[in-house]
PDB file of N, CA and C in Angstrom:
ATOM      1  N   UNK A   1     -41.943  40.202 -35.402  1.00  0.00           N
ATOM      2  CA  UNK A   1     -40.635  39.871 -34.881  1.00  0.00           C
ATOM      3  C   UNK A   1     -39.954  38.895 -35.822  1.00  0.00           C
ATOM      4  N   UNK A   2     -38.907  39.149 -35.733  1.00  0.00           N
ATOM      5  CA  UNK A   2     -38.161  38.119 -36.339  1.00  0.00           C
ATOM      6  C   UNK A   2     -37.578  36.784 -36.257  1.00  0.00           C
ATOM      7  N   UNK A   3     -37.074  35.924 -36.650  1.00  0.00           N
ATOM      8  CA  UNK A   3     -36.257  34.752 -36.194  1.00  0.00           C
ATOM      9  C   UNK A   3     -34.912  35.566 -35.840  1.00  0.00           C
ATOM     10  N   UNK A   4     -34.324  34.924 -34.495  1.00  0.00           N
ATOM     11  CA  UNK A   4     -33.195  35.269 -34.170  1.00  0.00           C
ATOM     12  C   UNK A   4     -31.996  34.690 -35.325  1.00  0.00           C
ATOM     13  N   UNK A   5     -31.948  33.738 -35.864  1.00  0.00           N
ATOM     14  CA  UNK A   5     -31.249  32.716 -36.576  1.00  0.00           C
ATOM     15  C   UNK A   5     -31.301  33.709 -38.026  1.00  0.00           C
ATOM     16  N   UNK A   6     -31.814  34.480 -38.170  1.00  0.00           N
ATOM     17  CA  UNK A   6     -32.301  34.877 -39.537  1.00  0.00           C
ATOM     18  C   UNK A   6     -31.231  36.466 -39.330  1.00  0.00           C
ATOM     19  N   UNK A   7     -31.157  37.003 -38.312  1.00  0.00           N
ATOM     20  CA  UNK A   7     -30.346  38.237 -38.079  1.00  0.00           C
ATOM     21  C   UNK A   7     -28.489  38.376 -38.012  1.00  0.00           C
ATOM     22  N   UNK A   8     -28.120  39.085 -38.970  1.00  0.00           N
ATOM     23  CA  UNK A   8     -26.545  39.097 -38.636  1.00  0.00           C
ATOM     24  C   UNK A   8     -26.790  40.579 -37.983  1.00  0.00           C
ATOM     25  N   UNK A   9     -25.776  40.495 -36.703  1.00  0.00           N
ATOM     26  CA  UNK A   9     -25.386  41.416 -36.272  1.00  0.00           C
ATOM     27  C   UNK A   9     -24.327  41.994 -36.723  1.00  0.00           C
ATOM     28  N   UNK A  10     -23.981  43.443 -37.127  1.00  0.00           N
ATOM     29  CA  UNK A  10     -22.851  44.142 -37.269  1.00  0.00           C
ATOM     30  C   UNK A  10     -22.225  44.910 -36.040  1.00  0.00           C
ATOM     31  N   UNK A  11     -21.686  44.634 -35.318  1.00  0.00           N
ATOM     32  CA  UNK A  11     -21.521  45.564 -34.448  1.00  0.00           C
ATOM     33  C   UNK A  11     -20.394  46.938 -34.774  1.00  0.00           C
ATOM     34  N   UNK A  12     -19.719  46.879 -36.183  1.00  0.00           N
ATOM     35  CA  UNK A  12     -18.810  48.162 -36.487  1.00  0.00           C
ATOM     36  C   UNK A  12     -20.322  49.305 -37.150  1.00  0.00           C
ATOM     37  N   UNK A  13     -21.496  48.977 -37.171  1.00  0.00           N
ATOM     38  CA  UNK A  13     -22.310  49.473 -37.545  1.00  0.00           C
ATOM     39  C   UNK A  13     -23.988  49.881 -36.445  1.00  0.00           C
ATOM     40  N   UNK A  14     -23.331  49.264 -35.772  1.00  0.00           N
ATOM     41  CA  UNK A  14     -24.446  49.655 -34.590  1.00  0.00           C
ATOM     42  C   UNK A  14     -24.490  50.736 -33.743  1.00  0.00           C
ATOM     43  N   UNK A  15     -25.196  50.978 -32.955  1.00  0.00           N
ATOM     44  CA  UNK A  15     -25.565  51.977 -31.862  1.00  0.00           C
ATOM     45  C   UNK A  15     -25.221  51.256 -30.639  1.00  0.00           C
ATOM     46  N   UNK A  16     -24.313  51.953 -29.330  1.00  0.00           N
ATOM     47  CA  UNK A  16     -24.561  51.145 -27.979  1.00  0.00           C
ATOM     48  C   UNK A  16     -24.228  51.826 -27.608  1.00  0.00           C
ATOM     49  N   UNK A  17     -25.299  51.546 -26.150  1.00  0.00           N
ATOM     50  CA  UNK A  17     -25.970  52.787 -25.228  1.00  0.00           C
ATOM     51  C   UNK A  17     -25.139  51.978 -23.588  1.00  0.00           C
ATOM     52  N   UNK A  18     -23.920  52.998 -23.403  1.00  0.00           N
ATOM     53  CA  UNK A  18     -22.882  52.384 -22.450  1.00  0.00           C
ATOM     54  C   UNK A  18     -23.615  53.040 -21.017  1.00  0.00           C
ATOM     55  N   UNK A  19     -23.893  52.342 -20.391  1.00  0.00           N
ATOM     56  CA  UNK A  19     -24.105  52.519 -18.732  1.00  0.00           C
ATOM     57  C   UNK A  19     -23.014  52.073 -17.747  1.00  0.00           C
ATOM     58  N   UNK A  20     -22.616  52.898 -16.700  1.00  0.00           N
ATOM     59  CA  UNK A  20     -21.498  52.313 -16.379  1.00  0.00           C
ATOM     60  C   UNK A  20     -21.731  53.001 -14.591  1.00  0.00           C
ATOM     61  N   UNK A  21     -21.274  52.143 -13.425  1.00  0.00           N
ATOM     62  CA  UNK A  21     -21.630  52.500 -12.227  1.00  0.00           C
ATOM     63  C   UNK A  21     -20.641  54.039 -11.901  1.00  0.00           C
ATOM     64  N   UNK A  22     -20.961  54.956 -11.111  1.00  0.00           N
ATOM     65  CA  UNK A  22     -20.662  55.923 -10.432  1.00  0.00           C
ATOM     66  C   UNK A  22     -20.881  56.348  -9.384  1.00  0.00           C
ATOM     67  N   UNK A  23     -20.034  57.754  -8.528  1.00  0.00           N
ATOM     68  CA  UNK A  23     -20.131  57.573  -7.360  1.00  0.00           C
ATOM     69  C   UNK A  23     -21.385  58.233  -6.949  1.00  0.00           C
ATOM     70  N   UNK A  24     -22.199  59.018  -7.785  1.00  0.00           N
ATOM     71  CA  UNK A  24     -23.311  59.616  -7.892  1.00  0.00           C
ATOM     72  C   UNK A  24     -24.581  58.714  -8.356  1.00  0.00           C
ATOM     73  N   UNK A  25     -24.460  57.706  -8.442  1.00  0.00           N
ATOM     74  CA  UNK A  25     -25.601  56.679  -9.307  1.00  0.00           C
ATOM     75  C   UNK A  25     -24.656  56.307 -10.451  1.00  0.00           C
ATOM     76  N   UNK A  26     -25.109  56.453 -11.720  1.00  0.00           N
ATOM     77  CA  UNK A  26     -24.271  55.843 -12.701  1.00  0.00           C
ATOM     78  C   UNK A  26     -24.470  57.227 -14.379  1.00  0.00           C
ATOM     79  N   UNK A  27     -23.023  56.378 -14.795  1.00  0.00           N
ATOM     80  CA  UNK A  27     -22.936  57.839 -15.834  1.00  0.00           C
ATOM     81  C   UNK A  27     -23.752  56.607 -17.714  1.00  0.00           C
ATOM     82  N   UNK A  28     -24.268  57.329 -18.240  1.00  0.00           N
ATOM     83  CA  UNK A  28     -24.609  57.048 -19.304  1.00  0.00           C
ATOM     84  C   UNK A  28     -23.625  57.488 -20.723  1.00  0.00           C
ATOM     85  N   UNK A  29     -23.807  56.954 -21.490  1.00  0.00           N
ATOM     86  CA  UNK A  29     -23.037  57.451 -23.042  1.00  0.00           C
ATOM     87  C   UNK A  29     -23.563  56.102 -24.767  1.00  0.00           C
ATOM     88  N   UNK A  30     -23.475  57.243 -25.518  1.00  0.00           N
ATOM     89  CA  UNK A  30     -23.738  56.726 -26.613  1.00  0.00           C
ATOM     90  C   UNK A  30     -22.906  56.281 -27.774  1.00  0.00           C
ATOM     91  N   UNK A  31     -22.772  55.331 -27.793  1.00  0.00           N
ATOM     92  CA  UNK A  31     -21.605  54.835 -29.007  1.00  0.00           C
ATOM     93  C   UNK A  31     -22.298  54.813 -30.637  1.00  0.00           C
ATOM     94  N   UNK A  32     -22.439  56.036 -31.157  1.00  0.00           N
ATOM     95  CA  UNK A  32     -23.265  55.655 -32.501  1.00  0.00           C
ATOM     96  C   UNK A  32     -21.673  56.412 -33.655  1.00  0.00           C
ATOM     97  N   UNK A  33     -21.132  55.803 -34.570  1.00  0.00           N
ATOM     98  CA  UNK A  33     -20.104  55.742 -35.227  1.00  0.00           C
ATOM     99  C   UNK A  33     -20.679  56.387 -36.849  1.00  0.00           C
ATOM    100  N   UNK A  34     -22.299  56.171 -36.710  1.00  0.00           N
ATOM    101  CA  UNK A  34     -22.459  57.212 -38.579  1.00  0.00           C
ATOM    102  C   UNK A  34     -22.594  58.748 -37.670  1.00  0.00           C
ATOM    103  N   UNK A  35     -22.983  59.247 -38.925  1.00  0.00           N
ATOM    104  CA  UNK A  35     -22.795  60.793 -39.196  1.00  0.00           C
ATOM    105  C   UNK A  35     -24.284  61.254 -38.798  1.00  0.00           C
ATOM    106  N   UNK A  36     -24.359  62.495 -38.602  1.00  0.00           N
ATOM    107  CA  UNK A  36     -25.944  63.004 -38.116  1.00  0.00           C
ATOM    108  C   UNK A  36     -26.514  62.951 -39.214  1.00  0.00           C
ATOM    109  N   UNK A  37     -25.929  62.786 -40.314  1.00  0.00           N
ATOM    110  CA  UNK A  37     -26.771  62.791 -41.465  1.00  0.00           C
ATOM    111  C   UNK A  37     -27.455  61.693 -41.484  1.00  0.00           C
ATOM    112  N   UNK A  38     -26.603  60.140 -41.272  1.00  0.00           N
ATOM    113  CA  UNK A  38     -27.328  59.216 -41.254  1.00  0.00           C
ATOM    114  C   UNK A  38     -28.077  58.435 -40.245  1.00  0.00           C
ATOM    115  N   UNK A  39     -28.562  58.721 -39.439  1.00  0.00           N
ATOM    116  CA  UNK A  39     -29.759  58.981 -38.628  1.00  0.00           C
ATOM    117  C   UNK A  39     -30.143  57.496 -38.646  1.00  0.00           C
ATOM    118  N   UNK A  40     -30.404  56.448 -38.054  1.00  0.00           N
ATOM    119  CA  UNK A  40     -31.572  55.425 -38.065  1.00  0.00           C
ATOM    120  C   UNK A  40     -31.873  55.610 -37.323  1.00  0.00           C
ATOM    121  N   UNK A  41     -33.314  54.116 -37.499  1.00  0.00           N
ATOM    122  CA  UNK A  41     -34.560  53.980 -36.155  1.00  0.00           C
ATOM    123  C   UNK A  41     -33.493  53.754 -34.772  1.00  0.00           C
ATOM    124  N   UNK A  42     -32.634  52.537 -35.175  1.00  0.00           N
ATOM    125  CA  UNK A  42     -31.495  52.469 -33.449  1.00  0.00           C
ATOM    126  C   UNK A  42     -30.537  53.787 -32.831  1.00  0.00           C
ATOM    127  N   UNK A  43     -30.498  54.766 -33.516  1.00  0.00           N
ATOM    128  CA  UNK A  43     -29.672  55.502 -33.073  1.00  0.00           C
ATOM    129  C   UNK A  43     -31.292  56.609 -32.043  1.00  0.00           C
ATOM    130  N   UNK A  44     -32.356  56.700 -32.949  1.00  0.00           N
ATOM    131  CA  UNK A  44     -33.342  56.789 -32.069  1.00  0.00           C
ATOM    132  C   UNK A  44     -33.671  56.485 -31.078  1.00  0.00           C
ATOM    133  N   UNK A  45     -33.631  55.167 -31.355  1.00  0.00           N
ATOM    134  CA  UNK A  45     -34.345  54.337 -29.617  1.00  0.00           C
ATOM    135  C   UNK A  45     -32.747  54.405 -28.858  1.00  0.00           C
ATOM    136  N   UNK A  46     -31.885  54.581 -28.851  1.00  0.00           N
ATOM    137  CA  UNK A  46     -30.629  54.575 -27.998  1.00  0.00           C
ATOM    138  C   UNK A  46     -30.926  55.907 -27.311  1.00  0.00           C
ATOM    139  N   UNK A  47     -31.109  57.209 -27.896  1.00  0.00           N
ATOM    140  CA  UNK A  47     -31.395  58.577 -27.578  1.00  0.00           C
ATOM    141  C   UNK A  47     -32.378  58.495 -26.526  1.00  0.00           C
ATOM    142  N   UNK A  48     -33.437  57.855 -27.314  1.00  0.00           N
ATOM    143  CA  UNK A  48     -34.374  57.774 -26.245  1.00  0.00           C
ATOM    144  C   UNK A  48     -34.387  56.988 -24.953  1.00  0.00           C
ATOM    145  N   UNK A  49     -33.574  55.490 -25.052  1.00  0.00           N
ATOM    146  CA  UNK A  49     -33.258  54.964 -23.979  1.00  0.00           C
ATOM    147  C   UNK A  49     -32.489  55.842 -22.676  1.00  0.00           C
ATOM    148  N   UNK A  50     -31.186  56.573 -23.510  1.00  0.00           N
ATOM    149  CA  UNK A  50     -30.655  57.242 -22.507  1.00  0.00           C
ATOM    150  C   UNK A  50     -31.561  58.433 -21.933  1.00  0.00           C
ATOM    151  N   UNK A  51     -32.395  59.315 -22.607  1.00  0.00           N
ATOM    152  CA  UNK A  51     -33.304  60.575 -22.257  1.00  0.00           C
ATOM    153  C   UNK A  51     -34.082  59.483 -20.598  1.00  0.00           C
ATOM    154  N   UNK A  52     -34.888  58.480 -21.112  1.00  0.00           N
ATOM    155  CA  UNK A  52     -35.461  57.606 -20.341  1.00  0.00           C
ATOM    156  C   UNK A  52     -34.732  57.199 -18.832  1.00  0.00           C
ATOM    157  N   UNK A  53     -33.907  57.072 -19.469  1.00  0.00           N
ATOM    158  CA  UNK A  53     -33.061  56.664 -18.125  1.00  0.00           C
ATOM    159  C   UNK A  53     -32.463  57.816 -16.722  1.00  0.00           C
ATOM    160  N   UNK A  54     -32.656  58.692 -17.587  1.00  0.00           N
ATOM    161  CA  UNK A  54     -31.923  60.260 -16.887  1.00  0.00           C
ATOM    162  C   UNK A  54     -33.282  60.790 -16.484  1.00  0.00           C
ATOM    163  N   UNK A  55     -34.558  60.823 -17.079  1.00  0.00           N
ATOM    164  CA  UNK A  55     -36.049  61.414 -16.644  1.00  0.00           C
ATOM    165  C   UNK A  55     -36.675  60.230 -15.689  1.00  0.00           C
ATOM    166  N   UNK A  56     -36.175  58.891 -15.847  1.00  0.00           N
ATOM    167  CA  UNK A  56     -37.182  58.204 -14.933  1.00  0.00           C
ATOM    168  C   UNK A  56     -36.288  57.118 -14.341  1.00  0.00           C
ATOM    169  N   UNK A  57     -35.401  57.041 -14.078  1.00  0.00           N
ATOM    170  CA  UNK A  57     -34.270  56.327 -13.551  1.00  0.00           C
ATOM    171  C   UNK A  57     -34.938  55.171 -12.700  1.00  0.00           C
ATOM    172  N   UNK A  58     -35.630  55.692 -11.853  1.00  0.00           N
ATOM    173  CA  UNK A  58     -36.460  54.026 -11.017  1.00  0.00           C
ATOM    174  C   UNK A  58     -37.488  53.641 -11.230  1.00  0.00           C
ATOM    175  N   UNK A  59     -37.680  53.658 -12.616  1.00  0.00           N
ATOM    176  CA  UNK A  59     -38.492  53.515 -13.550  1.00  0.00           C
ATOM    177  C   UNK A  59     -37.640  52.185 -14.005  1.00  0.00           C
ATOM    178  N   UNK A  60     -36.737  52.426 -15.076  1.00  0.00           N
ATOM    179  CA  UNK A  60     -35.618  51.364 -15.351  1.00  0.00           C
ATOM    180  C   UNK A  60     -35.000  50.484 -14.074  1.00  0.00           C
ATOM    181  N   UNK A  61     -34.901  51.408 -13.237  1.00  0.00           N
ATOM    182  CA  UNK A  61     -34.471  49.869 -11.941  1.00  0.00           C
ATOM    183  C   UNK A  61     -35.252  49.212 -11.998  1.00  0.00           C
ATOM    184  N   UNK A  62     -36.285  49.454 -11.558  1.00  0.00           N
ATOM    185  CA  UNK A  62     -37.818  48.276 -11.087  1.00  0.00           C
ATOM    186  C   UNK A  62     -37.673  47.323 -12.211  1.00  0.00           C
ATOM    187  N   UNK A  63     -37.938  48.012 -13.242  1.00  0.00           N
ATOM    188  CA  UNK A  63     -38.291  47.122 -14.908  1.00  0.00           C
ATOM    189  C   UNK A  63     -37.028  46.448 -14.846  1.00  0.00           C
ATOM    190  N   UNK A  64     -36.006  46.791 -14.595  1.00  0.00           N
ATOM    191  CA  UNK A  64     -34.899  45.618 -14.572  1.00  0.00           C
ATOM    192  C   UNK A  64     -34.849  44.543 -13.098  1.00  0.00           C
ATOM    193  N   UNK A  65     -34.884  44.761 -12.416  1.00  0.00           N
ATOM    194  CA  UNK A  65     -35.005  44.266 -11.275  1.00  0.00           C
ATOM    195  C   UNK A  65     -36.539  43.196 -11.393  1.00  0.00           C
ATOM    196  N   UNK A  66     -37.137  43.483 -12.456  1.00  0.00           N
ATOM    197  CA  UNK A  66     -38.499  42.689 -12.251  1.00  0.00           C
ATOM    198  C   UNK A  66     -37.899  41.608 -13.403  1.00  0.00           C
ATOM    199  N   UNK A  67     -37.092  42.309 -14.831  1.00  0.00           N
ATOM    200  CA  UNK A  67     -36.487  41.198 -15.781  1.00  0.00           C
ATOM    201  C   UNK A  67     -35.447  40.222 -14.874  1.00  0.00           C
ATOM    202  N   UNK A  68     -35.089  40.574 -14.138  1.00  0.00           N
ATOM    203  CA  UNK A  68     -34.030  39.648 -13.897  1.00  0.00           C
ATOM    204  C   UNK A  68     -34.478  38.727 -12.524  1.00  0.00           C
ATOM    205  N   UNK A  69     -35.763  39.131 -11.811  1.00  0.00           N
ATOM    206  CA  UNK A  69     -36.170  38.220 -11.286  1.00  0.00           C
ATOM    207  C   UNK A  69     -37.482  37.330 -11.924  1.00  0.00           C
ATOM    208  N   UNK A  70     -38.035  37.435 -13.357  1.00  0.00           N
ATOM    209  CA  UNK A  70     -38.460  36.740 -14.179  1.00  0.00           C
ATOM    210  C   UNK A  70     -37.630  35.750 -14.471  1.00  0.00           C
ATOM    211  N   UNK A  71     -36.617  36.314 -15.118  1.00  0.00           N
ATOM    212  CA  UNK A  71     -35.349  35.399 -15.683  1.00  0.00           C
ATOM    213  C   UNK A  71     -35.203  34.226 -15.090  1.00  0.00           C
ATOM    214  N   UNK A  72     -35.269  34.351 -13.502  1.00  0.00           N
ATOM    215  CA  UNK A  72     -34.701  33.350 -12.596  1.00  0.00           C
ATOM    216  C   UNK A  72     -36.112  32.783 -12.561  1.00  0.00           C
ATOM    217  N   UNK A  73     -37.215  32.578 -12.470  1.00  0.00           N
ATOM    218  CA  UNK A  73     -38.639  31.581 -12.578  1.00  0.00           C
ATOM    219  C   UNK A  73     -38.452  31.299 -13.574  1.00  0.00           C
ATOM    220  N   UNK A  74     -37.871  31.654 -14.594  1.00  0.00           N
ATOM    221  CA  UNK A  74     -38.654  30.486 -15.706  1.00  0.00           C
ATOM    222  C   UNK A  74     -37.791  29.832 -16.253  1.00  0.00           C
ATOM    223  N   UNK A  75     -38.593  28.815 -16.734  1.00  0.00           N
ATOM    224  CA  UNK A  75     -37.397  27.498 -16.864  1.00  0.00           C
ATOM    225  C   UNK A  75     -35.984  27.311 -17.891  1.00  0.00           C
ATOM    226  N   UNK A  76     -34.982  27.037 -17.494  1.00  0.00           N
ATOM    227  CA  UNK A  76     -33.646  27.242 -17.575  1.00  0.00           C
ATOM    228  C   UNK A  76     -33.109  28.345 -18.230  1.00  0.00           C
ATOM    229  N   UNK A  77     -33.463  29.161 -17.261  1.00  0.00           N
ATOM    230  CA  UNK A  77     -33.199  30.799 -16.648  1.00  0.00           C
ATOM    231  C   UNK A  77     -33.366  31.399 -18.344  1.00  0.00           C
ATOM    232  N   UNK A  78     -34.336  31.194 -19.157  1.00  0.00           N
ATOM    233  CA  UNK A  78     -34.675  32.016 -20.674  1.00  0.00           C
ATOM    234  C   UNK A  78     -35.760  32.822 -19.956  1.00  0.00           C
ATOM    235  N   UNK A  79     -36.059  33.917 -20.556  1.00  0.00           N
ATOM    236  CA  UNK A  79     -37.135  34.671 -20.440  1.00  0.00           C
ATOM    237  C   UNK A  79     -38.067  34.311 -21.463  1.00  0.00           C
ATOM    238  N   UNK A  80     -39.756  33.991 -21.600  1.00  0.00           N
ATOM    239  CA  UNK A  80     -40.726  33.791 -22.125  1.00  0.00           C
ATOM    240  C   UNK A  80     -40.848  34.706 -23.343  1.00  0.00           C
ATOM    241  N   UNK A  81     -39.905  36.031 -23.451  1.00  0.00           N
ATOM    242  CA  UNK A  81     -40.299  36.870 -24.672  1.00  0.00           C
ATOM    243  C   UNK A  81     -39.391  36.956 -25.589  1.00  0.00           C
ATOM    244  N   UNK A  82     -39.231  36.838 -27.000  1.00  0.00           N
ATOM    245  CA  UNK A  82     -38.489  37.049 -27.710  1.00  0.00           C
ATOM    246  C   UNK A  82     -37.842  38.840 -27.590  1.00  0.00           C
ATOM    247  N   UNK A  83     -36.564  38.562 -27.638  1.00  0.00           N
ATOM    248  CA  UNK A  83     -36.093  39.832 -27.517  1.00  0.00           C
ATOM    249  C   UNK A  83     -35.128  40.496 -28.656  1.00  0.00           C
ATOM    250  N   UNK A  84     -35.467  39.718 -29.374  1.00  0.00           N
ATOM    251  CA  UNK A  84     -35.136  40.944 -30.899  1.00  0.00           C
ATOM    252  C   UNK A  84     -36.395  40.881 -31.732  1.00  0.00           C
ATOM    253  N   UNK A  85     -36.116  42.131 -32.074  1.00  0.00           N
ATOM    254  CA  UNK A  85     -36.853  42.841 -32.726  1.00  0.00           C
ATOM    255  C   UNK A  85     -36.817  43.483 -34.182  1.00  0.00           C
ATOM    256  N   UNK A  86     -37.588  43.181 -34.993  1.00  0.00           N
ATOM    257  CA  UNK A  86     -37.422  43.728 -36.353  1.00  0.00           C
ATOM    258  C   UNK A  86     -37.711  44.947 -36.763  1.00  0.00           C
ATOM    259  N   UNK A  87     -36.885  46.217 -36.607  1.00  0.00           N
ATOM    260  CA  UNK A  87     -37.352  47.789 -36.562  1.00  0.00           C
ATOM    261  C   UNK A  87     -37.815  47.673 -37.906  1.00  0.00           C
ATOM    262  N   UNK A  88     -37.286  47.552 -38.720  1.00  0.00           N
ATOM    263  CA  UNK A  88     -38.183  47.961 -39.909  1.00  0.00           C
ATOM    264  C   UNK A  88     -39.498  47.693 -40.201  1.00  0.00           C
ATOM    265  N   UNK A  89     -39.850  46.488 -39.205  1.00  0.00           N
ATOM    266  CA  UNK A  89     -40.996  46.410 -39.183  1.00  0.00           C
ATOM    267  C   UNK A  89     -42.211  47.460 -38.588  1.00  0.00           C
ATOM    268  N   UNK A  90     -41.439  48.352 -37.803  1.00  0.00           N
ATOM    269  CA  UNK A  90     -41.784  49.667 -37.015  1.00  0.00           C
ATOM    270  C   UNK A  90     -42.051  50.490 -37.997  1.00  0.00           C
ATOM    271  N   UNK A  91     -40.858  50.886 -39.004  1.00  0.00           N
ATOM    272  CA  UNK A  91     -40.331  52.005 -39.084  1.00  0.00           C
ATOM    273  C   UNK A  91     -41.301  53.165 -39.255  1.00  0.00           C
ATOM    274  N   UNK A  92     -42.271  52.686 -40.543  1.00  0.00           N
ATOM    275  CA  UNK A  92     -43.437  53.126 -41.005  1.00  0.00           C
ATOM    276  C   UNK A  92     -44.429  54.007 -39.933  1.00  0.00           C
ATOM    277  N   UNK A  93     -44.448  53.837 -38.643  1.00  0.00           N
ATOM    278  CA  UNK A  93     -45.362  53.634 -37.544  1.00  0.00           C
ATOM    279  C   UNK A  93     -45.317  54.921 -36.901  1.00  0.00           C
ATOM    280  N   UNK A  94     -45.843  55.784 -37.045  1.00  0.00           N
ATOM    281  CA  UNK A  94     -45.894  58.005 -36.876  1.00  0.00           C
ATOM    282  C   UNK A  94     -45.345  57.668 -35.463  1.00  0.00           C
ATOM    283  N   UNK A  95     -45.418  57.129 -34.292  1.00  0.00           N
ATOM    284  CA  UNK A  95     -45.126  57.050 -33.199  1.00  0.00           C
ATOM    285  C   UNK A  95     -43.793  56.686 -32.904  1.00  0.00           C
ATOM    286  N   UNK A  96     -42.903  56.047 -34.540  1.00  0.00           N
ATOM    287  CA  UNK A  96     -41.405  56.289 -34.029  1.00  0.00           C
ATOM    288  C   UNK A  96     -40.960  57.397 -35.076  1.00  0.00           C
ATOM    289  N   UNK A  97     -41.371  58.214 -35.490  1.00  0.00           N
ATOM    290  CA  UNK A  97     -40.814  59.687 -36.345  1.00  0.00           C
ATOM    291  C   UNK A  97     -40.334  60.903 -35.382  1.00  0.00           C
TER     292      UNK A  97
END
């Protein structure tokens, strides 16, 4: 993992995976702005987040519903895990190909 302090974010260059409430449950969508040609590891895990979310839906409630009542125990409401992540440190790894 990385230092957070050490990461610039681009966001005209990122992937984001829009969830939004509906009258059916809620609708999903993907904001990825390169070309299919250029493909990264985040435009991956976004695909897969949304596939995830549509195959196991209260799967992701619980797991959120359990982050956000973590959040609130521990002390001044941070969560205990670092939450960025260094993909390239992945990339190499047959299990994200």
């Amino acid at each position: 993992m990385s230092n957070k302090d050490d990461i610039n974010i681009d966001l005209f260059t990122s992937v984001s995976v829009i969830i939004t409430p509906h009258e059916n449950g809620f609708s999903l969508g993907i904001i990825d702005s390169k070309p299919d040609s250029e493909r990264d590891i985040a435009t991956y895990i976004a695909k897969g987040m949304v596939k995830m979310a549509i195959d196991q839906p209260d799967v992701l409630y619980e797991k959120g519903v359990m982050a956000f009542e973590s959040s609130i125990l521990e002390p001044n409401g941070q969560d205990d895990t670092d939450n960025v992540f260094d993909l390239i440190e992945f990339k190499n790894k047959k299990d994200l190909h």
